[in-house]
C-alpha atoms as a PDB file:
ATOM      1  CA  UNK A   1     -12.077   6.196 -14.691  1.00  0.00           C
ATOM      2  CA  UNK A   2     -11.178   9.598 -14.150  1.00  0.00           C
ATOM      3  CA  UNK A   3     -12.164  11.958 -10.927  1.00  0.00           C
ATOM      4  CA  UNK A   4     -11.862  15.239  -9.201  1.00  0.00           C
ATOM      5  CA  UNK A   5     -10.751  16.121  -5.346  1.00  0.00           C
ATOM      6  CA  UNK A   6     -13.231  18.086  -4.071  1.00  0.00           C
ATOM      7  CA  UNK A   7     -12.441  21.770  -1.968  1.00  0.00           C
ATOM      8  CA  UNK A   8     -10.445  19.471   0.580  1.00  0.00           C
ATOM      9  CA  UNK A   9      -8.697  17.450  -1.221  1.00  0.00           C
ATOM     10  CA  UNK A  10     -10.238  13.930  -0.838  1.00  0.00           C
ATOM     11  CA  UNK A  11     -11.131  11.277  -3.823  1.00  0.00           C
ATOM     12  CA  UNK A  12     -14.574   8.983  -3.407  1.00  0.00           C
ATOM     13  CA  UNK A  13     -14.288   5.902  -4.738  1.00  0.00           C
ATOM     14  CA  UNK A  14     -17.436   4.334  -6.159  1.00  0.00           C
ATOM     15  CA  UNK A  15     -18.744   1.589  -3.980  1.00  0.00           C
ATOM     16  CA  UNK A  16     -17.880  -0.926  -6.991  1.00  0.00           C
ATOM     17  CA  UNK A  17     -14.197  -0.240  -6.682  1.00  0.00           C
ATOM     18  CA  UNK A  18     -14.457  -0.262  -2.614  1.00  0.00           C
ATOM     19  CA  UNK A  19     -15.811  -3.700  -2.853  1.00  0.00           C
ATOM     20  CA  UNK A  20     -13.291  -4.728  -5.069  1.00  0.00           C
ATOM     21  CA  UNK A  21     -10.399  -3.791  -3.531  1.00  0.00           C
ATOM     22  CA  UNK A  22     -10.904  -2.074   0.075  1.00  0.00           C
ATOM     23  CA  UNK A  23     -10.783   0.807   1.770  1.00  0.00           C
ATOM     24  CA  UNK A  24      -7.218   1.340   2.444  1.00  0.00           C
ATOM     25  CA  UNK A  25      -4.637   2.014  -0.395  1.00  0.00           C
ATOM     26  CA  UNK A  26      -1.037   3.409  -0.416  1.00  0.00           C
ATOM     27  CA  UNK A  27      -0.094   6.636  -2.543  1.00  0.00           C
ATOM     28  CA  UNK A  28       2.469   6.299  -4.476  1.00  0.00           C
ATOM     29  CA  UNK A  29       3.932   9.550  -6.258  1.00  0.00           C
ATOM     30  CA  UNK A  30       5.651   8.660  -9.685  1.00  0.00           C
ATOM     31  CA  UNK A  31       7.411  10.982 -12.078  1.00  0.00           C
ATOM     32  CA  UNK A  32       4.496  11.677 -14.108  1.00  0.00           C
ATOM     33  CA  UNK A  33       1.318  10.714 -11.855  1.00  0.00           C
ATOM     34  CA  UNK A  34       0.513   9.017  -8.702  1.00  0.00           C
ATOM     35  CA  UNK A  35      -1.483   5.675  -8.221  1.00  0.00           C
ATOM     36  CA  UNK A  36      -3.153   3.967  -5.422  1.00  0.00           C
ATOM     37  CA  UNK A  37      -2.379   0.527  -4.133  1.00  0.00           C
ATOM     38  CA  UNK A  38      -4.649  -0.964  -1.776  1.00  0.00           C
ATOM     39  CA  UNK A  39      -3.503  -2.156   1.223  1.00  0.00           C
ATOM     40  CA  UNK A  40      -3.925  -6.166   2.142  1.00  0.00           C
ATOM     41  CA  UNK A  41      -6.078  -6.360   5.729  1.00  0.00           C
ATOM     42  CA  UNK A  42      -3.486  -9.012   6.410  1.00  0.00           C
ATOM     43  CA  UNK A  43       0.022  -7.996   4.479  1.00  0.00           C
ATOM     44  CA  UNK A  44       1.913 -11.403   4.980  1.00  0.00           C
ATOM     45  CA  UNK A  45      -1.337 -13.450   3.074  1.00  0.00           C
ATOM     46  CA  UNK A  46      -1.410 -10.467   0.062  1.00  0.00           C
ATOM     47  CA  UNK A  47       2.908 -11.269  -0.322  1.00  0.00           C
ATOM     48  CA  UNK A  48       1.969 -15.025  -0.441  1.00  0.00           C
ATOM     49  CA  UNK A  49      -0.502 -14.344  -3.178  1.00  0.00           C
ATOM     50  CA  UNK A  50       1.163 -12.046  -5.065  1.00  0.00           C
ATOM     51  CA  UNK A  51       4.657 -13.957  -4.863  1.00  0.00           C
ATOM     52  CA  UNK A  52       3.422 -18.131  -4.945  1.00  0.00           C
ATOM     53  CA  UNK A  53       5.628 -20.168  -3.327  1.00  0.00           C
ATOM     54  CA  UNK A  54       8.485 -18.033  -2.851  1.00  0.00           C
ATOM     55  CA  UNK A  55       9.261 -17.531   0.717  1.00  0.00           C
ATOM     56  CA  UNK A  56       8.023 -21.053   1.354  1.00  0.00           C
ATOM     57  CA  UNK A  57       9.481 -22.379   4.594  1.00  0.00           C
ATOM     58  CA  UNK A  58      10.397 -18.804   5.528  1.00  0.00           C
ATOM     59  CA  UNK A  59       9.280 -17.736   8.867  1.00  0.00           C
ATOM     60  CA  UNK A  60       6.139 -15.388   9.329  1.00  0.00           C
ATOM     61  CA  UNK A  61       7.656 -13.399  12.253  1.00  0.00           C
ATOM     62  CA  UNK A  62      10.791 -12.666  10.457  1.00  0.00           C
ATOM     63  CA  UNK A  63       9.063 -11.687   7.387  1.00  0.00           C
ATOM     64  CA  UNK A  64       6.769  -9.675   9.270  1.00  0.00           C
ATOM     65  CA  UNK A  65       9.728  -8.140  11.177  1.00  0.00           C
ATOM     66  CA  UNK A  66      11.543  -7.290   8.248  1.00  0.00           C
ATOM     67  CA  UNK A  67       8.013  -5.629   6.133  1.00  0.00           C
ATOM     68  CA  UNK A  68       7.926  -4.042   9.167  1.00  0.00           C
ATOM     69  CA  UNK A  69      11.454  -2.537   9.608  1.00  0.00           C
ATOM     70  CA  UNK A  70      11.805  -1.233   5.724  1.00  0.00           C
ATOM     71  CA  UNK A  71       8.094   0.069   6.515  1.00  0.00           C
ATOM     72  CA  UNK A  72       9.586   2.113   9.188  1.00  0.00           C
ATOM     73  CA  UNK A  73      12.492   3.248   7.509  1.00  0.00           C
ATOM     74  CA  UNK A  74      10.538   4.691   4.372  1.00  0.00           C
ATOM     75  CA  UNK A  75       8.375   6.669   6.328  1.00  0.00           C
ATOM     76  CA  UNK A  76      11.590   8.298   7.742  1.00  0.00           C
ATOM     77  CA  UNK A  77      12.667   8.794   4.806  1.00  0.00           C
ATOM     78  CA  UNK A  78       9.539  10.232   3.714  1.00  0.00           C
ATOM     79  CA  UNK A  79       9.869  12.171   7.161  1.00  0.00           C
ATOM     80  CA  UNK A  80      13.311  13.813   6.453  1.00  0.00           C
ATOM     81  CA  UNK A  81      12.287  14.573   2.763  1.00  0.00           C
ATOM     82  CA  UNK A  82       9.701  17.216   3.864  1.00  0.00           C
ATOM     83  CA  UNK A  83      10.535  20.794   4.125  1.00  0.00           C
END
């Protein structure tokens, strides 16, 4: 699928792909392009699906906690990179 911004920037979606996957995605920049990730209404359940059993018998708060803290710490990152 391939599309343009328009005069201010923004990408639309078709409704197809919104339906699929949301309305909320993460930018990622990579060396040679960027790519959107959408973003889980509820990030805990997405991990859980994405990882199986992995963190079974680990503690929702703490796992949100810690999401949360490395969240917080690459957006400062992020923060300090800008000129």
């Amino acid at each position: 699928m391939s599309k343009s911004t328009d005069d201010r920037g923004r990408i639309y979606l078709p409704k197809d792909v919104r339906e699929r996957f949301g309305d909320q995605y993460r930018i990622v920049e990579l060396p040679g392009h960027v790519a959107l990730f959408p973003v889980d209404d509820d990030p805990v359940e997405g991990l859980r699906e994405a990882v199986g059993d992995a963190f079974a018998g680990t503690d929702v708060g703490d796992l949100t906690a810690e999401i949360r803290e490395k969240i917080d710490d690459e957006v400062a990152n992020e923060s300090e990179e800008r000129p």
